[in-house]
Protein backbone atom coordinates (compact mmCIF):
# COMPACT_ATOMS: atom_id res chain seq x y z
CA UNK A 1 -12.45 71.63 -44.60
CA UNK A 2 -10.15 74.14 -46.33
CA UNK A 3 -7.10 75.28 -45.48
CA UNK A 4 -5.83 79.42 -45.50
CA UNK A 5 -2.70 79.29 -47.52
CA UNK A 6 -1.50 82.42 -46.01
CA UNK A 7 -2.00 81.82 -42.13
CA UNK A 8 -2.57 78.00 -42.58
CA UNK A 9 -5.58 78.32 -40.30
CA UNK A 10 -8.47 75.79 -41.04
CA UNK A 11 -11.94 76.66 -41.79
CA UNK A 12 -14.78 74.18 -42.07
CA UNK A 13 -17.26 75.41 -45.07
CA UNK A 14 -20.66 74.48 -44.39
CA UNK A 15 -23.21 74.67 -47.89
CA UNK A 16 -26.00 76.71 -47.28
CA UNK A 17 -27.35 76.45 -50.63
CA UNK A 18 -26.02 75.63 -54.22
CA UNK A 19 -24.86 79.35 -54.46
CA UNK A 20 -23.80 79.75 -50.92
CA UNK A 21 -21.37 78.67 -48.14
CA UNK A 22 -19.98 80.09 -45.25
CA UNK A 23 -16.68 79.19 -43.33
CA UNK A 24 -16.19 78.89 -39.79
CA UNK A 25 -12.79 78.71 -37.82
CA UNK A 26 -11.65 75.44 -36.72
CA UNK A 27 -10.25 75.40 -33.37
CA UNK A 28 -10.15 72.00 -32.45
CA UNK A 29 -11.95 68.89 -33.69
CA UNK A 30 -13.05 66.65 -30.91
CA UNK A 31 -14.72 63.91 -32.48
CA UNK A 32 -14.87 63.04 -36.56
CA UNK A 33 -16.74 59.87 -37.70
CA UNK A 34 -19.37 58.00 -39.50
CA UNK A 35 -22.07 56.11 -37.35
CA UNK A 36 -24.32 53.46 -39.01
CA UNK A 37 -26.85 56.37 -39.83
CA UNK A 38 -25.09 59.43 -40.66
CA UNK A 39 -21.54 61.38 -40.14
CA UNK A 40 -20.79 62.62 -37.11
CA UNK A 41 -18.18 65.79 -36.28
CA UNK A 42 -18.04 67.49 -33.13
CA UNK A 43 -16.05 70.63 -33.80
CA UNK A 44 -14.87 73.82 -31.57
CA UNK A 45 -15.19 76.71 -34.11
CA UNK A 46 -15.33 81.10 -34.63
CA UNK A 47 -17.43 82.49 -32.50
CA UNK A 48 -19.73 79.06 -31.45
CA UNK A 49 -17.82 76.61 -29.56
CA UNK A 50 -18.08 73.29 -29.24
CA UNK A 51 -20.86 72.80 -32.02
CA UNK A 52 -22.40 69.37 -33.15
CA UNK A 53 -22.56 68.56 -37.47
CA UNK A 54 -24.60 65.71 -38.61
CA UNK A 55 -24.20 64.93 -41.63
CA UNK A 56 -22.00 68.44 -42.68
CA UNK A 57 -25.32 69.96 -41.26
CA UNK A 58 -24.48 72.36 -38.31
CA UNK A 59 -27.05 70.93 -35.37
CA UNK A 60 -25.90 73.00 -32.36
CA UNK A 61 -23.72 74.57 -30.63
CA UNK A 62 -22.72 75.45 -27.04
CA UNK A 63 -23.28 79.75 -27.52
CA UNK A 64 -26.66 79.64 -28.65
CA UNK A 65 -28.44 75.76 -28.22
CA UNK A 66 -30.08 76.79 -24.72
CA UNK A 67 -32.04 79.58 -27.12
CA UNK A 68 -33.10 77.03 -28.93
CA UNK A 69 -33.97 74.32 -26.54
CA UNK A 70 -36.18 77.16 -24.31
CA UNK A 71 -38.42 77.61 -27.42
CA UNK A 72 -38.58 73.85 -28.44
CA UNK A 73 -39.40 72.48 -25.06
CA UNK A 74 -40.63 75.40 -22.60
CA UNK A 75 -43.70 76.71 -24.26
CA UNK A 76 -45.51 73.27 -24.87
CA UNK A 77 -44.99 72.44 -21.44
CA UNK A 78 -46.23 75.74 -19.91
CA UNK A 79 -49.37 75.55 -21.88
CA UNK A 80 -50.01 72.03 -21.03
CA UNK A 81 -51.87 72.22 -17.67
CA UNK A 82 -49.51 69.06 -15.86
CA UNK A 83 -46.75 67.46 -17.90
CA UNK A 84 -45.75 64.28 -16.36
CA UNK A 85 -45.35 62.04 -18.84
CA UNK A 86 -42.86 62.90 -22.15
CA UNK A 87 -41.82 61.36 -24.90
CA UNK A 88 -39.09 62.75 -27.33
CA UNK A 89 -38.04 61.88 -30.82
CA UNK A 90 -34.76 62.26 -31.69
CA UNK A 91 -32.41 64.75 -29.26
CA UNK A 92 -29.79 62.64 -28.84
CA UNK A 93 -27.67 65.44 -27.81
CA UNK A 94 -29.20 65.42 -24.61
CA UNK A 95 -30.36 68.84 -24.20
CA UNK A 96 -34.10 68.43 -24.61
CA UNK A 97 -34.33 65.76 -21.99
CA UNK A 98 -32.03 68.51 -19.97
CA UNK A 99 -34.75 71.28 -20.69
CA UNK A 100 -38.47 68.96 -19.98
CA UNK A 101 -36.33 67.56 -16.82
CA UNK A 102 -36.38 71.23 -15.23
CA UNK A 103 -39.80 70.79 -14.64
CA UNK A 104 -41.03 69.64 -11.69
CA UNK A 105 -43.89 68.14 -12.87
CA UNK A 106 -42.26 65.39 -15.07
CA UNK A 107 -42.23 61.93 -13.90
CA UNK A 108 -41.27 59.44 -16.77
CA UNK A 109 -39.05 61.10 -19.67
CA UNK A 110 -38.50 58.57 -22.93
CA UNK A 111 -35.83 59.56 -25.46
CA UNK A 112 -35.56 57.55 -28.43
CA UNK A 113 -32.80 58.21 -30.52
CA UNK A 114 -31.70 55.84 -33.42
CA UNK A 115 -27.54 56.40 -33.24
CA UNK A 116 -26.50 55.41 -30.24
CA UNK A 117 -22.64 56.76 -31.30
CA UNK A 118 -24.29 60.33 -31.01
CA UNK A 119 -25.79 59.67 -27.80
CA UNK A 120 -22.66 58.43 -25.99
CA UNK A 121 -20.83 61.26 -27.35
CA UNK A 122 -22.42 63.95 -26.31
CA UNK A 123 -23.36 61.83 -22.85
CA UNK A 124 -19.18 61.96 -22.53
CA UNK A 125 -18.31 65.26 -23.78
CA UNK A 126 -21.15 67.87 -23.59
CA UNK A 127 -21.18 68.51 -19.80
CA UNK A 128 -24.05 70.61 -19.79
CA UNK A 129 -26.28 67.60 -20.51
CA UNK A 130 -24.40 64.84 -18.49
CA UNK A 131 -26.77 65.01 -15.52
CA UNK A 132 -29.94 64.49 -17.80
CA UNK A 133 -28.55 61.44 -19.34
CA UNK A 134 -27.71 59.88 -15.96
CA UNK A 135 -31.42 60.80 -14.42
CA UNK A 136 -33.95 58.62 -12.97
CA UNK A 137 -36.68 60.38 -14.49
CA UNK A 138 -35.19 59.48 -18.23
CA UNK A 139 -35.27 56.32 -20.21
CA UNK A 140 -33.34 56.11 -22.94
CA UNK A 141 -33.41 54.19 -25.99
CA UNK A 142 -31.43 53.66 -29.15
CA UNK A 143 -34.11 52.77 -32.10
CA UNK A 144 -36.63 54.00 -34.37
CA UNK A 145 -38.63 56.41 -32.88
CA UNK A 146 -41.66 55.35 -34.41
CA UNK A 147 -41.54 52.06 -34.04
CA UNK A 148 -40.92 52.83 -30.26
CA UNK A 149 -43.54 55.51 -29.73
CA UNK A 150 -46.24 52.64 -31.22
CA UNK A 151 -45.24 50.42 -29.29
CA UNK A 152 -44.49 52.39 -26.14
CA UNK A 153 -47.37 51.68 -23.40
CA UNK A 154 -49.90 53.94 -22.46
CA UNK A 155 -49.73 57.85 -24.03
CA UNK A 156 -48.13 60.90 -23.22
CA UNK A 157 -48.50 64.50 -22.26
CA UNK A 158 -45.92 66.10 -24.34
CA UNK A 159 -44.51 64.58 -27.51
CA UNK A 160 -41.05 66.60 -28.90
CA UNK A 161 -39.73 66.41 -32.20
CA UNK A 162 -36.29 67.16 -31.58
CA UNK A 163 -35.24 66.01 -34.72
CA UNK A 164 -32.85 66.74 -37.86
CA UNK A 165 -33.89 68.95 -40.59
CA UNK A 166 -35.75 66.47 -43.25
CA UNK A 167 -32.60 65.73 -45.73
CA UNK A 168 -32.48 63.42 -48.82
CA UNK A 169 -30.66 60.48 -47.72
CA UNK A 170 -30.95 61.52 -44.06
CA UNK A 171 -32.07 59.29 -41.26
CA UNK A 172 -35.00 61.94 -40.06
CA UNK A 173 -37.88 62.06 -43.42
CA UNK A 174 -40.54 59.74 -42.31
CA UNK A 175 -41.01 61.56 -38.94
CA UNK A 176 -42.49 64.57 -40.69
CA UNK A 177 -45.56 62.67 -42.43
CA UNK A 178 -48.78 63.31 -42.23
CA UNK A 179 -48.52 59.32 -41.99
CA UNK A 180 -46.57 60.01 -38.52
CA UNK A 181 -48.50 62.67 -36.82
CA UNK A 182 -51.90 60.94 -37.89
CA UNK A 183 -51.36 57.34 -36.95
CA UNK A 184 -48.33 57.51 -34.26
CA UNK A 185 -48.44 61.30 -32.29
CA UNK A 186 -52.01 61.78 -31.80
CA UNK A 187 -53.52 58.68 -30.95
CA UNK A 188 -50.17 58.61 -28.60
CA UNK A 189 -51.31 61.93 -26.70
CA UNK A 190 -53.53 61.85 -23.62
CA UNK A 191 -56.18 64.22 -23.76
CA UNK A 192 -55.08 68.07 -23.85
CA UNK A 193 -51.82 66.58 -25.06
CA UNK A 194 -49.63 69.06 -27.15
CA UNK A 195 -47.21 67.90 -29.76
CA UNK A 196 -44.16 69.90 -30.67
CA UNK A 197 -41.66 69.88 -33.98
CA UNK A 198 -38.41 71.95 -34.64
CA UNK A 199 -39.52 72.93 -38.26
CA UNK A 200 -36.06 74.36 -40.11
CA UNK A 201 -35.35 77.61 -41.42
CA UNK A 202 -38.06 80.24 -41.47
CA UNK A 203 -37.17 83.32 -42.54
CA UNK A 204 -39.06 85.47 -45.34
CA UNK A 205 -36.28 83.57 -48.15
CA UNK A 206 -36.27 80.47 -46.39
CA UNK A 207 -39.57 79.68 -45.15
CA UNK A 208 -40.84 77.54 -47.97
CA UNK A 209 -38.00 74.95 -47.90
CA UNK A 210 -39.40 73.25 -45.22
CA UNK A 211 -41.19 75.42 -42.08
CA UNK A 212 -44.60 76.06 -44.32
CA UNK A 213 -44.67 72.13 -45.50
CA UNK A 214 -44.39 70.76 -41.72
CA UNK A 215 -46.82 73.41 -41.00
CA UNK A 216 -49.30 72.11 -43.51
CA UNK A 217 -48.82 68.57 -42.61
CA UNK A 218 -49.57 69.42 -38.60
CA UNK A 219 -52.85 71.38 -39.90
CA UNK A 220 -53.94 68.50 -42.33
CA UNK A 221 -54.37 66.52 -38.60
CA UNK A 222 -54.56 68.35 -35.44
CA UNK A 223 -57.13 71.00 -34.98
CA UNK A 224 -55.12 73.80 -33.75
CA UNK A 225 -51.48 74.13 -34.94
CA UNK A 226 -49.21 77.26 -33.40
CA UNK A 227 -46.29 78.56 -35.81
CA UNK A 228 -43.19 80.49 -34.03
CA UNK A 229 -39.87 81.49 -35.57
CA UNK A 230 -36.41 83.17 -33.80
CA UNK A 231 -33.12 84.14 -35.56
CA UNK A 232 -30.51 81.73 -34.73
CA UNK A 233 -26.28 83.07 -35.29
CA UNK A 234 -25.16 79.76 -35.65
CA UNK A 235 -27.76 78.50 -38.49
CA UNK A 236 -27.45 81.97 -40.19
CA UNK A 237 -30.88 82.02 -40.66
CA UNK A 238 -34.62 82.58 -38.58
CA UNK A 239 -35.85 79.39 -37.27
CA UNK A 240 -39.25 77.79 -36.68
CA UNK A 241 -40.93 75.81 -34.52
CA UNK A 242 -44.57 73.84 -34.75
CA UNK A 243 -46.25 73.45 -31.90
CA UNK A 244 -49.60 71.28 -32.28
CA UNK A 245 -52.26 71.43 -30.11
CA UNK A 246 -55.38 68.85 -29.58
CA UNK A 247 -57.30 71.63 -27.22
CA UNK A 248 -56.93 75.15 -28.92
CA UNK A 249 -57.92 76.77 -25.97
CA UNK A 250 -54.29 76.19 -24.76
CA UNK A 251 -52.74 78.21 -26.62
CA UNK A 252 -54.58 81.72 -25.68
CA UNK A 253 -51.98 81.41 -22.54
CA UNK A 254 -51.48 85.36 -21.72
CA UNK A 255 -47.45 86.32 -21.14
CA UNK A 256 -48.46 87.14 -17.51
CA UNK A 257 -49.85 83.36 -16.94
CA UNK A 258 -46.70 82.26 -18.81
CA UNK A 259 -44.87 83.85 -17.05
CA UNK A 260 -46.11 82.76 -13.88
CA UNK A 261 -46.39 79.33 -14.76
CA UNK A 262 -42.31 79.26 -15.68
CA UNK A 263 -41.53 80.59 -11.96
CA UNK A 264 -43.62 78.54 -10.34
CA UNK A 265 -42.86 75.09 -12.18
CA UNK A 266 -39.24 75.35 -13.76
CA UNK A 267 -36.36 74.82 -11.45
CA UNK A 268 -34.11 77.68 -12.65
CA UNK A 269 -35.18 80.77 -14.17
CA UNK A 270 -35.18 81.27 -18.10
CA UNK A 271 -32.43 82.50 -20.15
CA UNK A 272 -34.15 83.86 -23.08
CA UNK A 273 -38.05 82.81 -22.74
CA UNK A 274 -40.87 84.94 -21.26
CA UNK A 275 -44.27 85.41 -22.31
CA UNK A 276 -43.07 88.86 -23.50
CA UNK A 277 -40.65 87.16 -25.59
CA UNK A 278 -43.00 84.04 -26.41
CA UNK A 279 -45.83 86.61 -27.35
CA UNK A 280 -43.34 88.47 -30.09
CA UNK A 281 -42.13 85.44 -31.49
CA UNK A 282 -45.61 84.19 -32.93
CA UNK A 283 -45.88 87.38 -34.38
CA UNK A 284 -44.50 86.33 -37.83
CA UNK A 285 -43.53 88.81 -40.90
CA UNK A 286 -46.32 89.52 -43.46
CA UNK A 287 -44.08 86.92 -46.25
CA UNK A 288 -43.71 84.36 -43.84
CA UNK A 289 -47.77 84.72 -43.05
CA UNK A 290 -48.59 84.58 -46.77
CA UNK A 291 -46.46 81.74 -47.67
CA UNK A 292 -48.54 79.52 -44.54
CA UNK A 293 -51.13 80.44 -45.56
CA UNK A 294 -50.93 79.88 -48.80
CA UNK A 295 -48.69 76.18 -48.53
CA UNK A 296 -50.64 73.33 -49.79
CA UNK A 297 -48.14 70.30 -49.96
CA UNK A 298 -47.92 67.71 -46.66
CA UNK A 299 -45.09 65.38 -46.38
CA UNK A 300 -46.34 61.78 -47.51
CA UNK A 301 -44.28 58.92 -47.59
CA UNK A 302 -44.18 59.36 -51.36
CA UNK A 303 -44.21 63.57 -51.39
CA UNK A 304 -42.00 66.07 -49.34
CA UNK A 305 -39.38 68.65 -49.19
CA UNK A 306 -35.98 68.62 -47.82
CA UNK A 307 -33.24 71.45 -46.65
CA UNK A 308 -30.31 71.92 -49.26
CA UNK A 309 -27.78 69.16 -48.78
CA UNK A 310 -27.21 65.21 -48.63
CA UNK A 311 -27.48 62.14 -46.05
CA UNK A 312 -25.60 59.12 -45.93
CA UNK A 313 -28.23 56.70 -47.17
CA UNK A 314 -29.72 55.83 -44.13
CA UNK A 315 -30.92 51.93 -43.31
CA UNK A 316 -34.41 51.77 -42.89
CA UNK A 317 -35.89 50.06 -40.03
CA UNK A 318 -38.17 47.12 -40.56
CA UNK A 319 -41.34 49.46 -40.61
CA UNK A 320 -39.85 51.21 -43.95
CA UNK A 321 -39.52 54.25 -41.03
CA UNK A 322 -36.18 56.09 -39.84
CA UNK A 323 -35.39 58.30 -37.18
């Protein structure tokens, strides 16, 4: 953080790149600290509020996370025909499990977040999530997601990657492998199950860090895999979801029957989704196209990509995996 000389405000400057930053306004920091995995800062800043930084790397915040949370849990479970059973990897903010828990459908939830310091934090002081952390419907548990989702029993309907951005050094790499989605996600899917991934900046500059890799990787194993992007302020950049699908007939869901299917099985009505809105979103720029199709590279074990910046060296689990 830096302080103005002249108004001795402070701004936090988050690196964007090695030629770029941008500053934000600190407000307030609520919570500043280093878990066993990564650091941890929970700062009220500009225009975003209350917004969560792992490792220096802005995560969420409270003006525009339900935007994202609609598009990473709403559309797999709409084209799923009956989501009961979900498993997420990662979210330890809580606002996945508060998304999938809107629908009425859903009888066992399973979070598995490694850091239990993130969880409890944002159980105490994000109240829009306090009510999914204390549900019935959701067991939570503070290990490797992998090693977890292996030996979980039985399989799911809907697996979420609700993870952070694949960063040297950061606790999150080994959950975007083809490695991962080959021998853990599918064979943890029931039949028709649909896998979705968060997939990091996708604009027409930005695509190629990371979106068009995961993208490959999801192709190189499941037979149908569903790219969408949407501008979020607070990562100053477009951003992209995965969404894999084991029946490829799912995903010709018309807006109308998306539509229908979020009134009829979502308790609340949608901020941002529709199918309108879903419909435009998968409708990617001609760049962004050509660099998918033209990506090559998975993520191996051994072989990947990761956003611009640096994680505390994170302790892998016994399985060599980290999440």
């Amino acid at each position: 953080m830096a302080q103005d000389t002249y108004t001795k405000r402070l701004w936090l400057e988050e690196d964007l790149a090695d030629d770029l930053k941008w500053s934000m306004l600190v407000k307030k920091v609520l919570y500043s600290g280093k878990s066993e995995y990564q650091e941890v800062d929970l700062i009220d800043v500009g225009p975003f509020g209350k917004t969560l930084f792992l490792d220096g790397k802005v995560q969420s915040s409270e003006v525009d996370e339900w935007v994202y949370h609609e598009l990473l849990v709403h559309p797999a479970m709409v084209m799923h025909p009956n989501p009961k059973t979900i498993f997420i990897c990662g979210g330890g903010e809580g606002a996945t499990a508060r998304e999938v828990l809107r629908h009425k459908s859903v009888e066992k939830v399973v979070m598995v977040d490694i850091d239990k310091v993130v969880c409890d934090f944002c159980h105490a002081h994000l109240e829009k999530n306090k009510a999914a952390f204390e549900s019935s419907r959701l067991e939570l548990i503070n290990d490797d997601a992998r090693t977890q989702l292996e030996a979980y029993p039985g399989k799911f309907d809907v697996i979420i990657g609700d993870l952070a951005d694949p960063l040297d050094g950061g606790p999150c790499y080994q959950l975007y492998t083809q490695d991962f989605y080959q021998n853990v996600v599918l064979p943890k899917l029931n039949p028709g199950g649909i896998f979705i991934t968060q997939s990091g900046p996708a604009g027409f500059l930005s695509c190629t860090e990371v979106f068009t890799c995961i993208n490959a990787t999801l192709r190189s194993v499941f037979p149908s895999v569903l790219p969408y992007a949407q501008h979020m302020p607070v990562f100053c950049d477009v951003w992209g979801w995965n969404m894999a699908l084991t029946d490829a007939s799912q995903a010709e869901l018309s807006a109308e029957e998306m539509d229908r299917r979020l009134a009829e099985r979502v308790q609340g009505s949608m901020g941002f989704l529709d199918g309108h809105t879903f419909k435009g979103l998968c409708h990617l720029n001609k760049v962004v196209r050509k660099c998918l199709e033209e990506e090559q590279q998975v993520y191996t074990a051994d072989c990947g990509r990761f956003i611009h910046g640096k994680g505390q060296a994170a302790k892998p689990a016994e399985n060599g995996s980290q999440q």
